[in-house]
PDB file of N, CA and C in Angstrom:
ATOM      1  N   UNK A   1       0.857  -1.173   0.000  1.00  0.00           N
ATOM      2  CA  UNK A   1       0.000   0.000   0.000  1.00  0.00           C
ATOM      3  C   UNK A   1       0.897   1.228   0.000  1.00  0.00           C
ATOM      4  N   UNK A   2       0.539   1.854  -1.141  1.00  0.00           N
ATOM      5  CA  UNK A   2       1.421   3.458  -1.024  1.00  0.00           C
ATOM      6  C   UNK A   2       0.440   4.416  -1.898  1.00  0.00           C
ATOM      7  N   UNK A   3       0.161   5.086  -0.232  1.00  0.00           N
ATOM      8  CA  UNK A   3      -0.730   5.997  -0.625  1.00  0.00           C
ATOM      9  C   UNK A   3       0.019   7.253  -0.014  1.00  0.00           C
ATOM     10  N   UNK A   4      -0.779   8.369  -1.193  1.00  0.00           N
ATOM     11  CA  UNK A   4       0.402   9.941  -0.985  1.00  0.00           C
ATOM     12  C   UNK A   4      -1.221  10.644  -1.014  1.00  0.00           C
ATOM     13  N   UNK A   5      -0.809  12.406  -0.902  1.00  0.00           N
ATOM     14  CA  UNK A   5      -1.791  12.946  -0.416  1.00  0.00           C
ATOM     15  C   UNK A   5      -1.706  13.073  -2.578  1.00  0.00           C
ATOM     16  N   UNK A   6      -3.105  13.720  -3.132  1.00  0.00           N
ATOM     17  CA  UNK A   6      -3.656  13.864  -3.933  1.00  0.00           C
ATOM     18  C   UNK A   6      -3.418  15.348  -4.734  1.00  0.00           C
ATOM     19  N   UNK A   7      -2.727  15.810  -5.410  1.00  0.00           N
ATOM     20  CA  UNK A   7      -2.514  17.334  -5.262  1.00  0.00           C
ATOM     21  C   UNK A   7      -2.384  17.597  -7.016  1.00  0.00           C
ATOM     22  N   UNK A   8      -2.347  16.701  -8.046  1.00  0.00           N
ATOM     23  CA  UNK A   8      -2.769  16.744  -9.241  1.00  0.00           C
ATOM     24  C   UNK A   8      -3.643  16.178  -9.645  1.00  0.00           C
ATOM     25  N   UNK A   9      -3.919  16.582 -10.932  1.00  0.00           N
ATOM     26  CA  UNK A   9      -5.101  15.671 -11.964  1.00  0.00           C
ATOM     27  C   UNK A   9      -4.539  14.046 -12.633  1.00  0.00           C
ATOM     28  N   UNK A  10      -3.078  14.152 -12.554  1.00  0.00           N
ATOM     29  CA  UNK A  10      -2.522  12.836 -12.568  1.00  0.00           C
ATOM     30  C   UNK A  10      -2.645  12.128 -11.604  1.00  0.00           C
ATOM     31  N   UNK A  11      -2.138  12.874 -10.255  1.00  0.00           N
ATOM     32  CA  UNK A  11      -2.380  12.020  -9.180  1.00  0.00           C
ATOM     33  C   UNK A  11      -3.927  11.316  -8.968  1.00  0.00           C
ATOM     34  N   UNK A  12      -4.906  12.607  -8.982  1.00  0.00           N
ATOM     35  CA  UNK A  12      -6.563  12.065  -9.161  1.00  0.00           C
ATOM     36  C   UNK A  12      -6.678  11.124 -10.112  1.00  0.00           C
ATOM     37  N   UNK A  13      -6.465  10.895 -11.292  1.00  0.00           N
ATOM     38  CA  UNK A  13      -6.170   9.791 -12.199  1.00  0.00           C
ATOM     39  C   UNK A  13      -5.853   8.633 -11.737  1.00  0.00           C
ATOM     40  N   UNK A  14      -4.258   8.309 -11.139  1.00  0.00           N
ATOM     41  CA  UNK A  14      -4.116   7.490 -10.629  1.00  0.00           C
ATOM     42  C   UNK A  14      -4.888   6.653  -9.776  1.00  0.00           C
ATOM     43  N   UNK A  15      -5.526   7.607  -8.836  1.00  0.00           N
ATOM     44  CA  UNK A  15      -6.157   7.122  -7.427  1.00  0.00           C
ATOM     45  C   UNK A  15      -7.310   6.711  -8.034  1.00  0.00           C
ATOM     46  N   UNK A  16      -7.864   7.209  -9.058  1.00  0.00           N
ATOM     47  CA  UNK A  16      -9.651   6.252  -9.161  1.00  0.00           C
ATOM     48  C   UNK A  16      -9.090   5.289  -9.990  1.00  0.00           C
ATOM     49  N   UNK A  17      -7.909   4.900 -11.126  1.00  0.00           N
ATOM     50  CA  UNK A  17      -7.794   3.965 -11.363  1.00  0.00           C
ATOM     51  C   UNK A  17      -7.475   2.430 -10.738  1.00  0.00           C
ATOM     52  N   UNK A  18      -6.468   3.291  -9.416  1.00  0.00           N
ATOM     53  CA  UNK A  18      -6.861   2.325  -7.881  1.00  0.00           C
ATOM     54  C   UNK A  18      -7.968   1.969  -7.663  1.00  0.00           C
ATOM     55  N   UNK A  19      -8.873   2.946  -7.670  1.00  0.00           N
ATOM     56  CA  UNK A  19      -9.844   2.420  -6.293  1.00  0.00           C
ATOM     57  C   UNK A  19     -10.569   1.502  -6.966  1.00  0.00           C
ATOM     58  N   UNK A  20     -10.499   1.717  -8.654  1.00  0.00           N
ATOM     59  CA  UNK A  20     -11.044   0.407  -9.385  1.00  0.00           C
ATOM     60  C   UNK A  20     -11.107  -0.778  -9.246  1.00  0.00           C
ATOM     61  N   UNK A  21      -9.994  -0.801  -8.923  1.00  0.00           N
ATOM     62  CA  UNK A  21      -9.149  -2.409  -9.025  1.00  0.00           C
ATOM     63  C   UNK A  21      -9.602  -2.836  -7.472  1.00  0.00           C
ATOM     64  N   UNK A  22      -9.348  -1.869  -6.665  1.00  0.00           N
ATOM     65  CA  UNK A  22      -9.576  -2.604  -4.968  1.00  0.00           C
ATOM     66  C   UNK A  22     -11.358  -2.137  -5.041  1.00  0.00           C
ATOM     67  N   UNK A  23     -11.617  -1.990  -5.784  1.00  0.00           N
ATOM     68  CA  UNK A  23     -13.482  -1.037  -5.102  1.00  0.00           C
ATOM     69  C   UNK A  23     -14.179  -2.432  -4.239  1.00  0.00           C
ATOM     70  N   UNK A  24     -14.288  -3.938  -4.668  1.00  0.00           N
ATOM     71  CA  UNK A  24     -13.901  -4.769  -3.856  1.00  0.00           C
ATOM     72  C   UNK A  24     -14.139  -5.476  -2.761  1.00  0.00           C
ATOM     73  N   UNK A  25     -13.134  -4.754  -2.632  1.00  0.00           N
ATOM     74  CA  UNK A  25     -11.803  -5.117  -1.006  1.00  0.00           C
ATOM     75  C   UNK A  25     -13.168  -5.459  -0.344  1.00  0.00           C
ATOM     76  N   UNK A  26     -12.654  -6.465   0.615  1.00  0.00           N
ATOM     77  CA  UNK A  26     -13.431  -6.572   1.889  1.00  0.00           C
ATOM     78  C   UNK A  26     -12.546  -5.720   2.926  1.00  0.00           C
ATOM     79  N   UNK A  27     -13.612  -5.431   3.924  1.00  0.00           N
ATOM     80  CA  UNK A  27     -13.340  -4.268   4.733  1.00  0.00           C
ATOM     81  C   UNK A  27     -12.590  -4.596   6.022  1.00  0.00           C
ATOM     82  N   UNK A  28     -11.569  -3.764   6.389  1.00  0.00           N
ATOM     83  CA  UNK A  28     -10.306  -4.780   7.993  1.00  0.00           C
ATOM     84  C   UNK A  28      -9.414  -5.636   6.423  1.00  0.00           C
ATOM     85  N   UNK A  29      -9.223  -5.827   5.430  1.00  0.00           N
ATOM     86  CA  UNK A  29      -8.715  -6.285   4.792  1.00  0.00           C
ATOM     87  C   UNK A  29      -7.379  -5.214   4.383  1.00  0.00           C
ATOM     88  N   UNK A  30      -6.080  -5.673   3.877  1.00  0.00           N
ATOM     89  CA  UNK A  30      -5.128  -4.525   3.456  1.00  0.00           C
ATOM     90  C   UNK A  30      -5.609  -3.385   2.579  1.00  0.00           C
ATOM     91  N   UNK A  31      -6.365  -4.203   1.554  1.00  0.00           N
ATOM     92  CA  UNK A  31      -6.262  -3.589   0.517  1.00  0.00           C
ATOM     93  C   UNK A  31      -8.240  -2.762   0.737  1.00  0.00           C
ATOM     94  N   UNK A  32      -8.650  -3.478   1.636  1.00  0.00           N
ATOM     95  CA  UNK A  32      -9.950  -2.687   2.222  1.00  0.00           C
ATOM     96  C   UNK A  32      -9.681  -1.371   2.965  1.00  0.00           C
ATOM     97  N   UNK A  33      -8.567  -1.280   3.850  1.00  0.00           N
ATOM     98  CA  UNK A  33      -8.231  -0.572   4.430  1.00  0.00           C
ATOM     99  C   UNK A  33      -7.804   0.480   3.462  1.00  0.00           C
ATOM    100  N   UNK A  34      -6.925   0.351   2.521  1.00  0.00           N
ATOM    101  CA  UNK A  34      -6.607   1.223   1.525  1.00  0.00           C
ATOM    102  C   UNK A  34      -7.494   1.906   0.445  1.00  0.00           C
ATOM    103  N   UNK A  35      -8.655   0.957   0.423  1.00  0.00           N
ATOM    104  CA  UNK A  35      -9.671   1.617  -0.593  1.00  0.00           C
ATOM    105  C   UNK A  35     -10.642   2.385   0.637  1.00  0.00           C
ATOM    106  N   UNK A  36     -10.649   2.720   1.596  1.00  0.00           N
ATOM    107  CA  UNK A  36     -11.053   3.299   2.645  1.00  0.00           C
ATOM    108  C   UNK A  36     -10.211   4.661   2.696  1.00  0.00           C
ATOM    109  N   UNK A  37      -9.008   4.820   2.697  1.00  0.00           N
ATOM    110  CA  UNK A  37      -8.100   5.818   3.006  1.00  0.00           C
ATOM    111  C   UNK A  37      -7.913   6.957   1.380  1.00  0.00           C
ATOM    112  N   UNK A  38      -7.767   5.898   0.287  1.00  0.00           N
ATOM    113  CA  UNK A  38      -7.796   6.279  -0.977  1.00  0.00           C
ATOM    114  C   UNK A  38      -9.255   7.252  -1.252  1.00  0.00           C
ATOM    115  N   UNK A  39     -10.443   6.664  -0.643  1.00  0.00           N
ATOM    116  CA  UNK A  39     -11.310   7.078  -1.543  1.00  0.00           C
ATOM    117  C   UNK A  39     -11.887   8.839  -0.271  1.00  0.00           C
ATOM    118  N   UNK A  40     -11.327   8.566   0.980  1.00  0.00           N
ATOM    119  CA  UNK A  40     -11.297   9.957   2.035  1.00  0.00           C
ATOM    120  C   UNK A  40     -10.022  10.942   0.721  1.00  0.00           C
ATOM    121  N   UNK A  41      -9.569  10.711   0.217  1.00  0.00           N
ATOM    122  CA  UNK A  41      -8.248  11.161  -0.375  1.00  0.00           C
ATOM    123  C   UNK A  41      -8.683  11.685  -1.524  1.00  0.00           C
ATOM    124  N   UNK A  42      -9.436  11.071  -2.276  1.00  0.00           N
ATOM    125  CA  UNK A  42     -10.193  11.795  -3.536  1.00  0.00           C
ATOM    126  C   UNK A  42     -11.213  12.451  -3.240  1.00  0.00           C
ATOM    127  N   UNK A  43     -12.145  12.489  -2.105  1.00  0.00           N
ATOM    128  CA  UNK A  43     -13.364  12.693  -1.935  1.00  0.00           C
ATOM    129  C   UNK A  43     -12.479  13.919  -1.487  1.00  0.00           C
ATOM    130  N   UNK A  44     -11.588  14.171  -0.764  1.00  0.00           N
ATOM    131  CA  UNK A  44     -11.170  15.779  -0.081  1.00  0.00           C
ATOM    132  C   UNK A  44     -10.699  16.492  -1.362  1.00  0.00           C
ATOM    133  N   UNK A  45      -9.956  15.645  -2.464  1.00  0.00           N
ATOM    134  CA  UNK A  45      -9.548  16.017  -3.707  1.00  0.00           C
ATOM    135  C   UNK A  45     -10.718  17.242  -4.199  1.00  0.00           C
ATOM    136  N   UNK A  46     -11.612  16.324  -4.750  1.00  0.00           N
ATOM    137  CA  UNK A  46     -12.581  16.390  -5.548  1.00  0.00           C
ATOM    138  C   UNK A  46     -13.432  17.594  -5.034  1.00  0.00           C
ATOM    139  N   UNK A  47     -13.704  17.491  -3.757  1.00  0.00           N
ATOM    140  CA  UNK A  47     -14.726  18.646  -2.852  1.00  0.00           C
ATOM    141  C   UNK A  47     -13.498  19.902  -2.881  1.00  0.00           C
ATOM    142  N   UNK A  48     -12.330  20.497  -3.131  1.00  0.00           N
ATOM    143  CA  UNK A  48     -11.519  20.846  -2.956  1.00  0.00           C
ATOM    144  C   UNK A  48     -11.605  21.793  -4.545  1.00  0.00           C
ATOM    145  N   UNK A  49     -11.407  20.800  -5.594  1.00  0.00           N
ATOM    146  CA  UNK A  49     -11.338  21.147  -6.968  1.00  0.00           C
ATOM    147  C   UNK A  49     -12.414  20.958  -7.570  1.00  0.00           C
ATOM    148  N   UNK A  50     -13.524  20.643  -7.544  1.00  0.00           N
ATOM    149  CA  UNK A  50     -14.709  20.886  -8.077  1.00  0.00           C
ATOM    150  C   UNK A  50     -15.795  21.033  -7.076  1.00  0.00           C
ATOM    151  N   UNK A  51     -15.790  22.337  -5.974  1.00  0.00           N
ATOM    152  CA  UNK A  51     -17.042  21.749  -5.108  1.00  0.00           C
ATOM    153  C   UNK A  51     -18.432  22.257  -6.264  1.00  0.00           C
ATOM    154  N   UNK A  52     -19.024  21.681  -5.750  1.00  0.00           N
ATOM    155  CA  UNK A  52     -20.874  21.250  -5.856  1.00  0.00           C
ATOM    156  C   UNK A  52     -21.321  22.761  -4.654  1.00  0.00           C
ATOM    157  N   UNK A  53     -22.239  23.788  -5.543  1.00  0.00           N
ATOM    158  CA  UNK A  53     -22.786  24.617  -5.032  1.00  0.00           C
ATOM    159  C   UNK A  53     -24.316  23.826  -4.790  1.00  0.00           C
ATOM    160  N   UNK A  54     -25.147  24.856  -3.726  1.00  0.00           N
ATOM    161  CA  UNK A  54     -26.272  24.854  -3.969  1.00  0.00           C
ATOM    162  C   UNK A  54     -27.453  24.889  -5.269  1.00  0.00           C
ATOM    163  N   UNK A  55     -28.498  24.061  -4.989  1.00  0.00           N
ATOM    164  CA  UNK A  55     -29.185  24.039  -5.963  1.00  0.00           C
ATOM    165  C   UNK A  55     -29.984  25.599  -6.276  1.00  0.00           C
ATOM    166  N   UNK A  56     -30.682  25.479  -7.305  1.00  0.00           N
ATOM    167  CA  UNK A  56     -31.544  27.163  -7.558  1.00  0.00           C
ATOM    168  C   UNK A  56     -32.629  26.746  -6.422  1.00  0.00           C
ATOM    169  N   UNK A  57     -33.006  27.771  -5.750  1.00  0.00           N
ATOM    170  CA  UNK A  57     -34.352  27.677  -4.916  1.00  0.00           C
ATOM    171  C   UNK A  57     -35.320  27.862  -5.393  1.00  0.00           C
ATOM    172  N   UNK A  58     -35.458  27.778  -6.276  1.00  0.00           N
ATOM    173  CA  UNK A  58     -36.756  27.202  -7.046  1.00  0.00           C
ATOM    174  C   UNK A  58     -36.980  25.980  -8.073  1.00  0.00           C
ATOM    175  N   UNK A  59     -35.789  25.424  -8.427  1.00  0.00           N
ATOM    176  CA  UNK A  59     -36.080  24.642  -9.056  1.00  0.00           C
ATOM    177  C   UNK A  59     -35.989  23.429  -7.757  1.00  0.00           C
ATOM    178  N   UNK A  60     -35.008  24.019  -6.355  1.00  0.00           N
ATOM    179  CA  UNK A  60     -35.065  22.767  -5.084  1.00  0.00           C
ATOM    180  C   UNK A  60     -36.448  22.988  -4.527  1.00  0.00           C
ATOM    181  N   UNK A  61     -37.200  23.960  -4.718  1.00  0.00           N
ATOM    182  CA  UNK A  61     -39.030  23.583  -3.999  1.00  0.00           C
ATOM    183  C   UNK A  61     -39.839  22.572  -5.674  1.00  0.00           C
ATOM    184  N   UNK A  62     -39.203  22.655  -6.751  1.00  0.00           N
ATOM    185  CA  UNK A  62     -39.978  22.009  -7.380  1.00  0.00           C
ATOM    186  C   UNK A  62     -39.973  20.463  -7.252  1.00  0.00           C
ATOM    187  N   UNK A  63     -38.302  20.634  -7.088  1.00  0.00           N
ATOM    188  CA  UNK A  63     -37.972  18.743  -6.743  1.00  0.00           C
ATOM    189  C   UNK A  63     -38.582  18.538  -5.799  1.00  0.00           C
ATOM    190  N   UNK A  64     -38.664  18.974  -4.997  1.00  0.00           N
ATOM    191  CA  UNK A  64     -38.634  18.403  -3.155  1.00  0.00           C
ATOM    192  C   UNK A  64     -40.147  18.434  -3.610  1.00  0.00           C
ATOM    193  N   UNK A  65     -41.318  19.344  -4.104  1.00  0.00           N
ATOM    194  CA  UNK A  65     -42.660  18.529  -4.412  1.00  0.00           C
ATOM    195  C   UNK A  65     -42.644  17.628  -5.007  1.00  0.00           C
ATOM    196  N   UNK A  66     -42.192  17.506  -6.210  1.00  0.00           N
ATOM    197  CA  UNK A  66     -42.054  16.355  -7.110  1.00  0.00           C
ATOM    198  C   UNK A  66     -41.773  15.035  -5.728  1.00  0.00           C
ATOM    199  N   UNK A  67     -40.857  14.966  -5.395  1.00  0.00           N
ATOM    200  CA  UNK A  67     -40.210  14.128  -4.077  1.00  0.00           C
ATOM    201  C   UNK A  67     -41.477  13.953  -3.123  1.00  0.00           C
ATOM    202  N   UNK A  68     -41.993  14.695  -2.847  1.00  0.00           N
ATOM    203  CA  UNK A  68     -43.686  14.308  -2.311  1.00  0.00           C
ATOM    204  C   UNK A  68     -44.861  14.237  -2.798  1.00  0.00           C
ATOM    205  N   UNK A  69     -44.880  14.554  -3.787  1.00  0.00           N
ATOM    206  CA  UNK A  69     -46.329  14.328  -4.762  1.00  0.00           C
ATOM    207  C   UNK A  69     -47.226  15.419  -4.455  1.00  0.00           C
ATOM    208  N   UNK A  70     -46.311  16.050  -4.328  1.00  0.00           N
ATOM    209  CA  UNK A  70     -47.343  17.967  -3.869  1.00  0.00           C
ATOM    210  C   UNK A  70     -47.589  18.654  -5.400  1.00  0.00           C
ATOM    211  N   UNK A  71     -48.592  19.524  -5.514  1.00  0.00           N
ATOM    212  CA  UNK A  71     -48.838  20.251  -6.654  1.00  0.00           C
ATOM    213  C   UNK A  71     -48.812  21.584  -6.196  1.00  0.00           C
ATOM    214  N   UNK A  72     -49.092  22.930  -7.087  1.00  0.00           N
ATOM    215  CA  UNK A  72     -49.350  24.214  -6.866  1.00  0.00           C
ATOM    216  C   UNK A  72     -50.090  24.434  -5.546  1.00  0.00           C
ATOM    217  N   UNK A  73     -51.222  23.318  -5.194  1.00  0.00           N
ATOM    218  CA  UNK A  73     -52.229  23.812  -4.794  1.00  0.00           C
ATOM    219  C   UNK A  73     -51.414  23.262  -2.730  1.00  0.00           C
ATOM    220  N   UNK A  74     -51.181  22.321  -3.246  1.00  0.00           N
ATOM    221  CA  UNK A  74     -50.049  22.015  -1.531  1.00  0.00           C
ATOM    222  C   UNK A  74     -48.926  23.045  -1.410  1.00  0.00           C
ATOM    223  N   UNK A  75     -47.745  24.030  -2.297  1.00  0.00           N
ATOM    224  CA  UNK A  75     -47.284  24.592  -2.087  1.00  0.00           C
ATOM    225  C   UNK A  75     -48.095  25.773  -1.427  1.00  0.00           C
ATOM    226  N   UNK A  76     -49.722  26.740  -1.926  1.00  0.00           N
ATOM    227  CA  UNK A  76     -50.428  27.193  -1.962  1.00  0.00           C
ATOM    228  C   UNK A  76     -50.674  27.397  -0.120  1.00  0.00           C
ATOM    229  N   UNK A  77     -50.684  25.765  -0.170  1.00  0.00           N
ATOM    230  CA  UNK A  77     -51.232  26.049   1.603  1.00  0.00           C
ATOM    231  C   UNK A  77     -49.722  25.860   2.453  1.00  0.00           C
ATOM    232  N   UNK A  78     -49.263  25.432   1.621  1.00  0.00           N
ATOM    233  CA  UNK A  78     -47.753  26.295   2.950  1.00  0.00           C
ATOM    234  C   UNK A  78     -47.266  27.524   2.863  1.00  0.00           C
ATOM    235  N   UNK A  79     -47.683  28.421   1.665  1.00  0.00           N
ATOM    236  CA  UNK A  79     -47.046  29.894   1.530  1.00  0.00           C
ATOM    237  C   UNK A  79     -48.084  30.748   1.843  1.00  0.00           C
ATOM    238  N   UNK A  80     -49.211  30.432   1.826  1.00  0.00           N
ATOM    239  CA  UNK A  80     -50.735  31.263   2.115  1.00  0.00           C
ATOM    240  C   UNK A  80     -51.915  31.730   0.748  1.00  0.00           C
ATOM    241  N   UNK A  81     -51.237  31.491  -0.502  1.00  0.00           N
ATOM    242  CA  UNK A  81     -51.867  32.358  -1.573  1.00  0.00           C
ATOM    243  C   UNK A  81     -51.976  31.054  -2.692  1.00  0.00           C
ATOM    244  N   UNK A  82     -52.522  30.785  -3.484  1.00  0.00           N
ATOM    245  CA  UNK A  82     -52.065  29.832  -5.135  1.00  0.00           C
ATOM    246  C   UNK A  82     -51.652  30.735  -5.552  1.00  0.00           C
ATOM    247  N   UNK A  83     -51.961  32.009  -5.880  1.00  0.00           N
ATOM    248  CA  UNK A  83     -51.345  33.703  -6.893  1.00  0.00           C
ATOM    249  C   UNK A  83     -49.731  33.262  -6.064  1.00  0.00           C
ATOM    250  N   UNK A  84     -49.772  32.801  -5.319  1.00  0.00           N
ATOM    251  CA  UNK A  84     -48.308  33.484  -4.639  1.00  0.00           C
ATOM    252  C   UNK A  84     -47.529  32.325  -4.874  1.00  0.00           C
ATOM    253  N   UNK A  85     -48.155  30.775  -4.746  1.00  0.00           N
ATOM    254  CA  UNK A  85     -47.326  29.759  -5.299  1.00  0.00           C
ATOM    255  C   UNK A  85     -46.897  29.747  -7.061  1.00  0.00           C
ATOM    256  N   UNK A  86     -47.916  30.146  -7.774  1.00  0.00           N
ATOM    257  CA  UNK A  86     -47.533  30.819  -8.671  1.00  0.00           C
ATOM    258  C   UNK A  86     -46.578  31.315  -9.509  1.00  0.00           C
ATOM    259  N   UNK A  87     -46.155  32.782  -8.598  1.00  0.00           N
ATOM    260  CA  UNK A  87     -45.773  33.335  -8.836  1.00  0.00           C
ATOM    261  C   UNK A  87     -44.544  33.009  -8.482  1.00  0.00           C
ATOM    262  N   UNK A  88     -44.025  32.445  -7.288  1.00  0.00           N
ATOM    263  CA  UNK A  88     -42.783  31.271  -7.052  1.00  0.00           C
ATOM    264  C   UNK A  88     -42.370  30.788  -8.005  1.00  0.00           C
ATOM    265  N   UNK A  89     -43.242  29.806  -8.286  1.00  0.00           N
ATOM    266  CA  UNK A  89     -42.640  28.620  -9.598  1.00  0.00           C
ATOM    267  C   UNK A  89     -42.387  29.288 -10.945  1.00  0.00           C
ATOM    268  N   UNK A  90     -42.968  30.171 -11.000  1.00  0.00           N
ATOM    269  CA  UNK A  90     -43.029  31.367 -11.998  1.00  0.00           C
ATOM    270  C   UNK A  90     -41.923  32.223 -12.009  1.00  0.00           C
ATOM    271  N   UNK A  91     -41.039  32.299 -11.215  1.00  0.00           N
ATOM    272  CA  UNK A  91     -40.186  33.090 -10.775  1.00  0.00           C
ATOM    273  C   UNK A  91     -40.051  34.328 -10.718  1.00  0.00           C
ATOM    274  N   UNK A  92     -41.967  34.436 -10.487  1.00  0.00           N
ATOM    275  CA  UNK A  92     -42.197  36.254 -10.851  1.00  0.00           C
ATOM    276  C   UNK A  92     -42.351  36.720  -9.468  1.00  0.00           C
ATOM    277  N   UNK A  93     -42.277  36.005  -8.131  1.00  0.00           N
ATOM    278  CA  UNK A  93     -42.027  37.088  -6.985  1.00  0.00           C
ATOM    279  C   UNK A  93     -40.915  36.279  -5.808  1.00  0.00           C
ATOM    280  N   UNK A  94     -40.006  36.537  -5.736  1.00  0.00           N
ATOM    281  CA  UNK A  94     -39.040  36.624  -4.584  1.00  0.00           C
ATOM    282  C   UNK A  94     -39.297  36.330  -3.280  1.00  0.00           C
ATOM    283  N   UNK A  95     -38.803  35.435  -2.438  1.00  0.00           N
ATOM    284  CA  UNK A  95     -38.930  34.889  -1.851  1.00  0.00           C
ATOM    285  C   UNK A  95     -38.595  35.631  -0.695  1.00  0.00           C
ATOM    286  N   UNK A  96     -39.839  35.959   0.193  1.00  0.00           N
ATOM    287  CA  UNK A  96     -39.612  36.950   1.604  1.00  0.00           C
ATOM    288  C   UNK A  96     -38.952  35.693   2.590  1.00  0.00           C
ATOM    289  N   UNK A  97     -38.562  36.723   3.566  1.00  0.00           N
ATOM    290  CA  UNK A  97     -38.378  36.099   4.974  1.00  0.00           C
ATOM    291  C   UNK A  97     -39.141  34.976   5.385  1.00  0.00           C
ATOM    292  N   UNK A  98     -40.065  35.365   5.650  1.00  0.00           N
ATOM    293  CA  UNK A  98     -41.418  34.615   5.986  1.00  0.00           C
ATOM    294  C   UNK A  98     -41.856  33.222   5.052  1.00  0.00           C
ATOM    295  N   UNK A  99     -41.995  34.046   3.758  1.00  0.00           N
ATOM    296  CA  UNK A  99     -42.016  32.564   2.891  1.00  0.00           C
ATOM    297  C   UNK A  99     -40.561  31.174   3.177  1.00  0.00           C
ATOM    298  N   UNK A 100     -39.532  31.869   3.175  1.00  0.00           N
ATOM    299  CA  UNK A 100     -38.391  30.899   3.433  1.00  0.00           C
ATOM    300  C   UNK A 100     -38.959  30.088   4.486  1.00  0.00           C
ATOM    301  N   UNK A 101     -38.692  31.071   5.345  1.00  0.00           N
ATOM    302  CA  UNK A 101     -39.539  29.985   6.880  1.00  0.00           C
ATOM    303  C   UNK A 101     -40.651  28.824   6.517  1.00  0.00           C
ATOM    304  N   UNK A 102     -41.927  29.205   5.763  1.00  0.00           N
ATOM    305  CA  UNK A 102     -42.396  28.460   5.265  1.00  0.00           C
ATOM    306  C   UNK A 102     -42.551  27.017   4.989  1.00  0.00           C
ATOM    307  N   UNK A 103     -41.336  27.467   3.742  1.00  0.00           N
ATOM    308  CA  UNK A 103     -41.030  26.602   2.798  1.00  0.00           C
ATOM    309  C   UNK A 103     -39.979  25.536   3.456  1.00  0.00           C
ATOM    310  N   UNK A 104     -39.565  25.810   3.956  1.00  0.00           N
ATOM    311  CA  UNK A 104     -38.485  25.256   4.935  1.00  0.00           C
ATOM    312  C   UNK A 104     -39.021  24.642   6.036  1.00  0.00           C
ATOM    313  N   UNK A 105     -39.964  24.508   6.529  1.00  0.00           N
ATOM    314  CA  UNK A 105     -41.104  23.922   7.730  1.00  0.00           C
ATOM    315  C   UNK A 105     -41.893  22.648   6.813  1.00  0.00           C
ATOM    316  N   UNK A 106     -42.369  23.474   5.620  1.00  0.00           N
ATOM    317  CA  UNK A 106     -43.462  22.529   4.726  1.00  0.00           C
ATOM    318  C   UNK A 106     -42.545  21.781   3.807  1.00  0.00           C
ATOM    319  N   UNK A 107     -41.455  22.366   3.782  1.00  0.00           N
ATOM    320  CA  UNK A 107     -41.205  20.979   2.771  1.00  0.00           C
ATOM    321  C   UNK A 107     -40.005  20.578   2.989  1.00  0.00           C
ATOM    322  N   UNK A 108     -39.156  21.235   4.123  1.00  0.00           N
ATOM    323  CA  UNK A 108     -38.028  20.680   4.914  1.00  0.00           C
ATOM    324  C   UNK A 108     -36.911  21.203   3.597  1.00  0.00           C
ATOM    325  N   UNK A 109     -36.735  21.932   2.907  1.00  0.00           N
ATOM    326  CA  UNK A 109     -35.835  22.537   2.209  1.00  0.00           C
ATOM    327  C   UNK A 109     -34.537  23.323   3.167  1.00  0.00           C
ATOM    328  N   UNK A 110     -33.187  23.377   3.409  1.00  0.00           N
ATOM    329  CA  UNK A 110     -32.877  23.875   4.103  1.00  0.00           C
ATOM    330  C   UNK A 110     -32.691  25.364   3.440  1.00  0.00           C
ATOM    331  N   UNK A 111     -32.612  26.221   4.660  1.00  0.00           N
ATOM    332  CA  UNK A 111     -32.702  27.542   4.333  1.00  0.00           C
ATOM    333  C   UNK A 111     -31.682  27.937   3.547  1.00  0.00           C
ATOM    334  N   UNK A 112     -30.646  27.470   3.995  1.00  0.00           N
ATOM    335  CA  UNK A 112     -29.128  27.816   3.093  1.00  0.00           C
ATOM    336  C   UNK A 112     -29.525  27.851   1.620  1.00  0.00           C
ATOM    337  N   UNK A 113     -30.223  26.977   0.766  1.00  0.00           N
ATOM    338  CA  UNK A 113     -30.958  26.569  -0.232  1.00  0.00           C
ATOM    339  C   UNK A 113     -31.612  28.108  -0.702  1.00  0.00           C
ATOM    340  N   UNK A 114     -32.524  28.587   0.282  1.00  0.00           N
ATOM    341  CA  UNK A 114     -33.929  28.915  -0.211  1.00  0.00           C
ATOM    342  C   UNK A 114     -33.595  30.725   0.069  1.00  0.00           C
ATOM    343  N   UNK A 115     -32.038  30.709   0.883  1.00  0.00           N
ATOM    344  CA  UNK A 115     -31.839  32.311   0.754  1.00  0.00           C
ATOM    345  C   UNK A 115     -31.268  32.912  -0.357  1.00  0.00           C
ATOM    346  N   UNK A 116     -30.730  31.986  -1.318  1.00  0.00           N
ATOM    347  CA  UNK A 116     -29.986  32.249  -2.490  1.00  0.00           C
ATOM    348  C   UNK A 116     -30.901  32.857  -3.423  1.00  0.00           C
ATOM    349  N   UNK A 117     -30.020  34.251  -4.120  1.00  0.00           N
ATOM    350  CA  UNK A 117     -30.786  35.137  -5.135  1.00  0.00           C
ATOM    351  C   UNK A 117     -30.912  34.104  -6.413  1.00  0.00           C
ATOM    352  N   UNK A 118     -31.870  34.496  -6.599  1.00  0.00           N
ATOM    353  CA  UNK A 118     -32.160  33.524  -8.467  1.00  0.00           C
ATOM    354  C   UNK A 118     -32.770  34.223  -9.559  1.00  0.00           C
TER     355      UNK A 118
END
């Protein structure tokens, strides 16, 4: 086992062509142990050199209904208005204080999500 810290796109190369070969491994095993340590090693890589932002807050209240089988008319009764769910999905009115709270109660969206300008 020779594992180094990750600090090129060769090195990242290398390491998933590893973790190929061991993906595998049974676990308490050498080479388990190493596809354990390897893949903390790309995963810090990877979050490092390509992080993953937040989704749009509106297209994450459309999934997260979709994800419950909610329509206009269930968003409607967690924001107070249908004109106002609407106008959400519509992206014709901006999302107050209050609505975040909301939306974030009714459909468990986290806020971090739902404060972002769109």
């Amino acid at each position: 086992m020779n594992i180094k810290p990750i600090r090129t796109k060769k090195d990242h190369e290398q390491a998933l062509a590893r973790l190929e070969i061991i993906f595998d491994s049974k676990k308490g095993s050498v080479n388990g142990d190493e596809l354990e340590i390897l893949s903390l090693l790309v995963e810090n890589y990877e979050n490092e050199k390509f992080p993953i932002g937040f989704p749009d807050p509106v297209e994450a209240i459309k999934f997260r209904m979709e994800q419950l089988g909610y329509n206009q008319s269930d968003l409607a009764n967690i924001v107070g208005l249908k004109s106002r769910a609407s106008e959400i999905l519509n992206r014709k009115r901006k999302l107050s204080l209050e609505m975040i709270r909301q939306i974030h109660d009714g459909l468990n969206i986290p806020t971090e999500v739902l404060i972002q300008a769109y």
